[in-house]
N, C-alpha and C. Protein backbone atom coordinates (compact mmCIF):
# COMPACT_ATOMS: atom_id res chain seq x y z
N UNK A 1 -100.95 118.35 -13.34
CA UNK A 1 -100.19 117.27 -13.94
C UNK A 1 -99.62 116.39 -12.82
N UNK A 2 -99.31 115.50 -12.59
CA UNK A 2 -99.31 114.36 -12.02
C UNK A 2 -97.67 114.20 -12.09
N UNK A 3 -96.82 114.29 -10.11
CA UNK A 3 -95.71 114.07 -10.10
C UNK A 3 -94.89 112.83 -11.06
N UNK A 4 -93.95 113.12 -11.13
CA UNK A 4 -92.57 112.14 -11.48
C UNK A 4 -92.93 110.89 -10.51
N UNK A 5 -92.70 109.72 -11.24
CA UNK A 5 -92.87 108.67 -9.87
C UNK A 5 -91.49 108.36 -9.85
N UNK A 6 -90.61 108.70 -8.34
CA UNK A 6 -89.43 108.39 -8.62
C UNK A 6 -88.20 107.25 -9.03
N UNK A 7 -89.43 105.71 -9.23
CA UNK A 7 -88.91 104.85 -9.25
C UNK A 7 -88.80 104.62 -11.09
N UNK A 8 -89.08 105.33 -11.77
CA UNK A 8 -88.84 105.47 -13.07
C UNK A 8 -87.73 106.61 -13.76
N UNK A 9 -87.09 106.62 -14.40
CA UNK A 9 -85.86 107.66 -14.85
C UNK A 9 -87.17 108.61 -15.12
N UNK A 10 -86.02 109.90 -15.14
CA UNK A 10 -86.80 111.04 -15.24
C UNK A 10 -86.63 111.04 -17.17
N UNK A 11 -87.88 112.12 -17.70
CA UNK A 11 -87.60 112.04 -19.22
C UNK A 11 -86.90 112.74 -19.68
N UNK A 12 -85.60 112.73 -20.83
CA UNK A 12 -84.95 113.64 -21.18
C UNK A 12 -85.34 114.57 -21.11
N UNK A 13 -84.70 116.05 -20.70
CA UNK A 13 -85.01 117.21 -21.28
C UNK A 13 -84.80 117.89 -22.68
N UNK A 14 -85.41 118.79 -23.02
CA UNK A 14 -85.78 119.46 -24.45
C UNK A 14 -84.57 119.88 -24.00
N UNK A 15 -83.77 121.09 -25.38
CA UNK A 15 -83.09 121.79 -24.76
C UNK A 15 -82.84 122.86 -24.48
N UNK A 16 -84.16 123.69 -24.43
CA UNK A 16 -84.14 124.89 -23.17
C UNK A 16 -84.98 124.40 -22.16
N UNK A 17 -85.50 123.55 -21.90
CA UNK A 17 -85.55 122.53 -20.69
C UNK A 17 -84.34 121.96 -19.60
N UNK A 18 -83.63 122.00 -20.44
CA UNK A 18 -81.80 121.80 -20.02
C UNK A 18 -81.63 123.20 -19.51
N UNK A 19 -81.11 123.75 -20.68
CA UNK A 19 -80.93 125.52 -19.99
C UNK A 19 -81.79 126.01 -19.05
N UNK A 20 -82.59 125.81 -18.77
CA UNK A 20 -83.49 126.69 -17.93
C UNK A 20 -83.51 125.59 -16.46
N UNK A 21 -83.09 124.00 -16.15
CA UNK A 21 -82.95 123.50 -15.17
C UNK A 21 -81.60 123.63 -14.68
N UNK A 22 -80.36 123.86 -15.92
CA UNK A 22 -78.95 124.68 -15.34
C UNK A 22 -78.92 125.73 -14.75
N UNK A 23 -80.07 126.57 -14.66
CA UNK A 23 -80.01 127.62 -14.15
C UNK A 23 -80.40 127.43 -12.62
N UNK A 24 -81.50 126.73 -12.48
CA UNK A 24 -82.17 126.27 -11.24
C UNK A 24 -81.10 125.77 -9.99
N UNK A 25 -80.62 124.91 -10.98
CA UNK A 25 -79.18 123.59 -10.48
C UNK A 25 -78.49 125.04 -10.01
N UNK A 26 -78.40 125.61 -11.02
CA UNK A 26 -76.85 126.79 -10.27
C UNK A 26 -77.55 127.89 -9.17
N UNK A 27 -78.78 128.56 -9.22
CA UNK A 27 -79.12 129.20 -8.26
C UNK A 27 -79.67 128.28 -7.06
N UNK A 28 -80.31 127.46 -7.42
CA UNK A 28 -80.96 126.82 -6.59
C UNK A 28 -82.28 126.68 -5.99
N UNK A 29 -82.96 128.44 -6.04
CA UNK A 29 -83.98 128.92 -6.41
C UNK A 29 -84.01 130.04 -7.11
N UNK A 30 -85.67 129.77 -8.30
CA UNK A 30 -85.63 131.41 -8.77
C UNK A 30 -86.79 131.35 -9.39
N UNK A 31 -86.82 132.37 -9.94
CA UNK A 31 -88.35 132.72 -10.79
C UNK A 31 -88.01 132.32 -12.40
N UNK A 32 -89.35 132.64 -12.53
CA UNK A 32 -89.35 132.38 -14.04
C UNK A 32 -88.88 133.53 -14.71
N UNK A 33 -88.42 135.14 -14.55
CA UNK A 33 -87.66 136.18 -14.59
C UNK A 33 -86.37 136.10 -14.58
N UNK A 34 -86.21 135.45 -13.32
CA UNK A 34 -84.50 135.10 -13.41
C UNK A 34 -84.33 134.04 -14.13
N UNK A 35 -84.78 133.42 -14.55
CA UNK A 35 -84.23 131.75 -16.16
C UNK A 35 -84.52 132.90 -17.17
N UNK A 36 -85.12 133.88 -17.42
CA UNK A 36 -85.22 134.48 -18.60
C UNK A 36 -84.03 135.27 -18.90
N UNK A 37 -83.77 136.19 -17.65
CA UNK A 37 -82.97 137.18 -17.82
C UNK A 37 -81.43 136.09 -17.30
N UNK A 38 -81.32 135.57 -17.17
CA UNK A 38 -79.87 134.28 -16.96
C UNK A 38 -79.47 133.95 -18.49
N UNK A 39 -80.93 133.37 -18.87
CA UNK A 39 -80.42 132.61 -20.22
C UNK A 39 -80.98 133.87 -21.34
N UNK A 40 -81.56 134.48 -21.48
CA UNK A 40 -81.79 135.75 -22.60
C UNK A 40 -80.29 136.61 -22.51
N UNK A 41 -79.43 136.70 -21.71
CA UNK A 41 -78.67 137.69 -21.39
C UNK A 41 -76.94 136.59 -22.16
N UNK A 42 -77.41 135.37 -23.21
CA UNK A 42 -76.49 134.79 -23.97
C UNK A 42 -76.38 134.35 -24.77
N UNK A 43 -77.57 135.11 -25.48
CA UNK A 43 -78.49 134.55 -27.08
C UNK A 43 -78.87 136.34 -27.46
N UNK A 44 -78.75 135.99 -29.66
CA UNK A 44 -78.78 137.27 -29.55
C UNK A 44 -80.09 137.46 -30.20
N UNK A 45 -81.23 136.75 -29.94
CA UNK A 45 -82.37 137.45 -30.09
C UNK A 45 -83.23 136.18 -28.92
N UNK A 46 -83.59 137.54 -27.80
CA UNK A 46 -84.02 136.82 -26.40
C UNK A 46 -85.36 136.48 -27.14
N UNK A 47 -85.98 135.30 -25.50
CA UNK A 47 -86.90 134.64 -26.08
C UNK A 47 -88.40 135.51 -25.22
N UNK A 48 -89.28 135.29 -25.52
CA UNK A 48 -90.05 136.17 -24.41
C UNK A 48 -90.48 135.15 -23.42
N UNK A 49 -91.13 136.03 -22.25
CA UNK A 49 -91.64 135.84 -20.95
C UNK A 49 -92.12 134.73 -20.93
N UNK A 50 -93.53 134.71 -21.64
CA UNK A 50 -94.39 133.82 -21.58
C UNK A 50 -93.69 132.23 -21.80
N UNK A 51 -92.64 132.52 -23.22
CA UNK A 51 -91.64 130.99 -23.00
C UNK A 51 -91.13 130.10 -22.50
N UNK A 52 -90.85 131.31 -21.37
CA UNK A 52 -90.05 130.85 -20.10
C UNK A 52 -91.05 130.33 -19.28
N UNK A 53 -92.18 131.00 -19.37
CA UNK A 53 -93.25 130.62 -18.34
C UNK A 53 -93.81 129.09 -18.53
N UNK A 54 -93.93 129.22 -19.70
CA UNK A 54 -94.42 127.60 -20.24
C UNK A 54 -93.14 126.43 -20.25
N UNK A 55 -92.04 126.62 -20.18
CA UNK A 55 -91.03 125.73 -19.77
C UNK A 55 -90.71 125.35 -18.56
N UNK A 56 -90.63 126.54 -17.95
CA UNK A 56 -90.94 126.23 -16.00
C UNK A 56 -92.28 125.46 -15.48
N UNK A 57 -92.99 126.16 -15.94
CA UNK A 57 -94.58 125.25 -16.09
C UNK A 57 -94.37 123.44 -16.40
N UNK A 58 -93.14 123.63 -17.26
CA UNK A 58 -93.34 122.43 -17.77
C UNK A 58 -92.26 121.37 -16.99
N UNK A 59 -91.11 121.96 -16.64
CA UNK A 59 -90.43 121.71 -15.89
C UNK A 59 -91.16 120.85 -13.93
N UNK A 60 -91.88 121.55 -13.87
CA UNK A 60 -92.77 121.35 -12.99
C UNK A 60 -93.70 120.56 -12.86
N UNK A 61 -94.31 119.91 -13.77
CA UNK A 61 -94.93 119.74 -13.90
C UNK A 61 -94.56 117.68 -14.39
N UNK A 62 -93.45 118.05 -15.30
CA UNK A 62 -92.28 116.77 -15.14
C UNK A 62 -91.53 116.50 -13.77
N UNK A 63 -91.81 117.01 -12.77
CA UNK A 63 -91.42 116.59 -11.37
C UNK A 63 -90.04 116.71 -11.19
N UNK A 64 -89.16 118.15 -12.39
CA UNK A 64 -88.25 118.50 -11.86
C UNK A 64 -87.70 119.88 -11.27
N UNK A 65 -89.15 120.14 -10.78
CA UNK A 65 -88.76 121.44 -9.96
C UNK A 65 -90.16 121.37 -9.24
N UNK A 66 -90.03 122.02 -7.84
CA UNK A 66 -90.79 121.98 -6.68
C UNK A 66 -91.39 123.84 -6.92
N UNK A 67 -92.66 124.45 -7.47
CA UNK A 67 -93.04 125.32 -7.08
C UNK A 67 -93.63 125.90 -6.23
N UNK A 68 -93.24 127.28 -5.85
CA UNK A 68 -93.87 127.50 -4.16
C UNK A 68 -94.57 129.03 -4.52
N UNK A 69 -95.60 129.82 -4.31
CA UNK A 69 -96.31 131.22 -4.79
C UNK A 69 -95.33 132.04 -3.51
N UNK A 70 -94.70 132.90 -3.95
CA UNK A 70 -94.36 134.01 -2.88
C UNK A 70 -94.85 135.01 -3.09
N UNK A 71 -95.58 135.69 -2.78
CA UNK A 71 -96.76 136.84 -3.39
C UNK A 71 -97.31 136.86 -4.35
N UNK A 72 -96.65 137.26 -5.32
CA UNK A 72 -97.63 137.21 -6.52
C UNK A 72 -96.15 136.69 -7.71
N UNK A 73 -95.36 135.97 -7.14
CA UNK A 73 -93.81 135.42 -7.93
C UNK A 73 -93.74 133.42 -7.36
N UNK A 74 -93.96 132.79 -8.58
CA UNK A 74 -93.89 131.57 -8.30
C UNK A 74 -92.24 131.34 -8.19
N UNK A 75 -91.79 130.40 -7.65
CA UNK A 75 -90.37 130.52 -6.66
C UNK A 75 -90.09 128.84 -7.13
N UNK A 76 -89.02 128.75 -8.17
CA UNK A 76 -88.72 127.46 -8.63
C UNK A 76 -87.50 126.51 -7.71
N UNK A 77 -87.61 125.31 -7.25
CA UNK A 77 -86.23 125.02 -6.84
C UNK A 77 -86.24 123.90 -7.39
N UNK A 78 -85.26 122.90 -7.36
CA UNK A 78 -85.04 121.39 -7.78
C UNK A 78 -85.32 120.91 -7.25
N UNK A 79 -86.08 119.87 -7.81
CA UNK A 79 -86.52 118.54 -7.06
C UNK A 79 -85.86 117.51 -7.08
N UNK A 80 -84.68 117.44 -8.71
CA UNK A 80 -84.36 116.24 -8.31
C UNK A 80 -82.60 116.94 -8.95
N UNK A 81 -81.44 116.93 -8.20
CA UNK A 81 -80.40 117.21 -8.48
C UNK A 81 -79.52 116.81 -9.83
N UNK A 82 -78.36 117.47 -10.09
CA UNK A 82 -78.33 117.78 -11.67
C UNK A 82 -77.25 116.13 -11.49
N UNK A 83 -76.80 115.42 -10.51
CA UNK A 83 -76.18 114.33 -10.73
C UNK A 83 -77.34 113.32 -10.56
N UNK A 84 -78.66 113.29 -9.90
CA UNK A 84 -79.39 112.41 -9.72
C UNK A 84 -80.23 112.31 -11.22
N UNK A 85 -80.33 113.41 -11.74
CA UNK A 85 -80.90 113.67 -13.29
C UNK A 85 -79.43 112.38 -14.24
N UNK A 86 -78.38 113.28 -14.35
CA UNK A 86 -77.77 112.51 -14.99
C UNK A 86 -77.43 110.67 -14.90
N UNK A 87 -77.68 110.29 -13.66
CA UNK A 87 -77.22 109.34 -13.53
C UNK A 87 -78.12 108.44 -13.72
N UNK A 88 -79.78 109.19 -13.64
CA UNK A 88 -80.78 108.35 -14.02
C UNK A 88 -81.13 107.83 -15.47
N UNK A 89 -80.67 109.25 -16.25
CA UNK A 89 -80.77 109.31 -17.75
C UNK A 89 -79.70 108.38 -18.32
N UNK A 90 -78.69 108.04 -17.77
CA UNK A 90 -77.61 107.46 -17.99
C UNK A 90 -77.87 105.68 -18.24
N UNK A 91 -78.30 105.49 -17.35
CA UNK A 91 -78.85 104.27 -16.76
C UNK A 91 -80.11 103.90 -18.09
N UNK A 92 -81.00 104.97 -18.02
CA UNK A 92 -82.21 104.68 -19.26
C UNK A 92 -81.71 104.53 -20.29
N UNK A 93 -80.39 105.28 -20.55
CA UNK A 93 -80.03 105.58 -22.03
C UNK A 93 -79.72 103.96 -22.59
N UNK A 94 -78.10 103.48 -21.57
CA UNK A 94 -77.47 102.49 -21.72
C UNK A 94 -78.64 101.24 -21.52
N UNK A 95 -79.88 101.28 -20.92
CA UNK A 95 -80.25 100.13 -21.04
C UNK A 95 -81.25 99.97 -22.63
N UNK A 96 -81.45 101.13 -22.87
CA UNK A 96 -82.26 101.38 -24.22
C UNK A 96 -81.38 101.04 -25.57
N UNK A 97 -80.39 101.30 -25.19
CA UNK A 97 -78.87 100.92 -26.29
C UNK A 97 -79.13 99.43 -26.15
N UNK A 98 -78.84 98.71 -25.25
CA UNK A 98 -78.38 97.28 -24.79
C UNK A 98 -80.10 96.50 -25.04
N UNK A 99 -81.24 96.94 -24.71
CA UNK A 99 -82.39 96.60 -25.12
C UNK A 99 -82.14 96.51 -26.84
N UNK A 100 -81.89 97.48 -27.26
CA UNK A 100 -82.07 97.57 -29.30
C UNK A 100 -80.93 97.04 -29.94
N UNK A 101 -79.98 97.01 -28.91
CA UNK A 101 -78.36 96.58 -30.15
C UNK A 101 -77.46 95.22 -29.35
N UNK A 102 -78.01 95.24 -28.28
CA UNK A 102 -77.63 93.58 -27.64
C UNK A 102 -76.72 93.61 -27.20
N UNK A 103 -75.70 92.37 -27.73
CA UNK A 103 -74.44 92.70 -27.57
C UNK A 103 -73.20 93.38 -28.34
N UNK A 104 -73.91 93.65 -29.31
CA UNK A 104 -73.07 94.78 -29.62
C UNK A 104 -72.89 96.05 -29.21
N UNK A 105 -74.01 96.30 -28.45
CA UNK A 105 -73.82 97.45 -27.94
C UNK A 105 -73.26 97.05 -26.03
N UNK A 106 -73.06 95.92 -25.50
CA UNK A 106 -71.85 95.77 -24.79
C UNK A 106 -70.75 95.43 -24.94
N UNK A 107 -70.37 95.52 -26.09
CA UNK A 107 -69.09 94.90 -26.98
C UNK A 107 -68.52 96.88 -26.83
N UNK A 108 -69.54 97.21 -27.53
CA UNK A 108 -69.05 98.78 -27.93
C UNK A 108 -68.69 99.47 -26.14
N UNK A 109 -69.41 98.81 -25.21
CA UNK A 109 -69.01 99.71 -23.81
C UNK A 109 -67.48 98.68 -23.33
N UNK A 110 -68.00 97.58 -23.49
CA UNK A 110 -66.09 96.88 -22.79
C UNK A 110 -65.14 97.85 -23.61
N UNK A 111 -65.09 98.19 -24.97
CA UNK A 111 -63.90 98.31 -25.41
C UNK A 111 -63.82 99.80 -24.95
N UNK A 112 -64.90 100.77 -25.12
CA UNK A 112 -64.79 101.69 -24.62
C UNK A 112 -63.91 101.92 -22.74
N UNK A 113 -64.19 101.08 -22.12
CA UNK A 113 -63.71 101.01 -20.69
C UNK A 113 -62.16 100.40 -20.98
N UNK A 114 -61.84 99.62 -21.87
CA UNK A 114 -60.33 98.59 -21.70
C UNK A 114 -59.73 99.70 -22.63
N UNK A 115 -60.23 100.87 -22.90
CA UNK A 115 -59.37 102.37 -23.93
C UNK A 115 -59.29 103.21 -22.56
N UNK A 116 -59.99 103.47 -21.32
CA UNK A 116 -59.45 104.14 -20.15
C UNK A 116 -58.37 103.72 -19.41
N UNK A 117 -57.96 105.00 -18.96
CA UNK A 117 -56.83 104.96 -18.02
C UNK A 117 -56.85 104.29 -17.15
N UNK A 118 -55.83 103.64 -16.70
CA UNK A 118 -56.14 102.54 -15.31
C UNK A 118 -56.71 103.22 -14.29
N UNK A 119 -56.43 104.59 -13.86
CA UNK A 119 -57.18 104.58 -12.76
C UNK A 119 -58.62 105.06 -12.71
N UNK A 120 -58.62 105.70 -13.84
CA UNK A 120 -60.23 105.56 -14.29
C UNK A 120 -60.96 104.56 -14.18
N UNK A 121 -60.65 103.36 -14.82
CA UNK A 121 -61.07 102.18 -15.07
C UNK A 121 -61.24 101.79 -13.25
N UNK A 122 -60.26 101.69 -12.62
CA UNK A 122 -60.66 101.65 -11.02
C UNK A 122 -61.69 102.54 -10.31
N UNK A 123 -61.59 103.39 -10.09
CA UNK A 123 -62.53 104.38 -9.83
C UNK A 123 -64.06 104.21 -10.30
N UNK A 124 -64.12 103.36 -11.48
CA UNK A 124 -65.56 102.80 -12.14
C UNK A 124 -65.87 101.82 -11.73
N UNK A 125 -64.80 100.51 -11.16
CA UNK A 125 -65.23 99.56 -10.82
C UNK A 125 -65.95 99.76 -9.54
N UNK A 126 -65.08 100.58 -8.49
CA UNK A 126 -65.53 101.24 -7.13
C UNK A 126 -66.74 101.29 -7.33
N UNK A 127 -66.68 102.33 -7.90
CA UNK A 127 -68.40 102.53 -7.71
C UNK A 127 -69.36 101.53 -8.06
N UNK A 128 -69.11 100.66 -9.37
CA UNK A 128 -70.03 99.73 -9.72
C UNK A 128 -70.19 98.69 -7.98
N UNK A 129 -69.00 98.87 -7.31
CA UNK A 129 -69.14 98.04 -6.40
C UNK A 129 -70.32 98.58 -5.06
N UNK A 130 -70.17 99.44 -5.29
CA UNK A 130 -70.89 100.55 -4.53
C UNK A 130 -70.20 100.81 -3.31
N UNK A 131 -69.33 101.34 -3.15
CA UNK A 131 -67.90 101.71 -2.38
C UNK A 131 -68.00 103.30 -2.15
């Protein structure tokens, strides 16, 4: 399957696509054993092996995890970090809102921002400034 091109947002994740890249994000590396036994060990009827296998697979394959063979154990890490994920999805979301609902849907973000705390509201501008 054919990398992520990074100049496009990455595609939402499913959501044990989510769970199983929180796990990645928090170890940093692991197998497809450890996302099973991480996330099976908080649900009360676990999911099997092969599940996991085809989500990592898939994960991978969406260009958000880098696989490497360590003997006979494929070895998952991130490719693209859990703020660089969010901030990309963020960006797709709000322009997909503002593409379908116009200005109403920047009507709905001013008022949302002039309801934050002042120093919130600073701290956002910062960054918009790129500071």
């Amino acid at each position: 399957m054919p990398r992520r091109d990074r100049r496009t947002p990455p595609p939402a994740l499913t959501e044990l696509e989510a769970e199983a890249m929180e796990v990645v994000w928090e170890r940093g590396e692991c197998s497809v054993r450890d996302v099973m036994d991480s996330l099976n060990r908080r649900v009360t009827s676990p999911r099997a092996y092969t599940t996991y296998l085809t989500i990592m697979s898939r994960l991978d394959g969406k260009g958000f995890t880098e696989r490497e063979r360590v003997g006979k154990t494929d070895i998952y890490r991130p490719a693209i970090s859990r703020e660089e994920y969010r901030a990309a999805r963020a960006g797709a979301e709000v322009a997909a809102l503002v593409d379908q609902y116009g200005d109403a849907a920047l009507s709905h973000f001013a008022q949302q921002v002039a309801q934050l705390d002042p120093k919130r509201r600073r701290e956002l501008e910062r960054l918009g400034r790129g500071e």
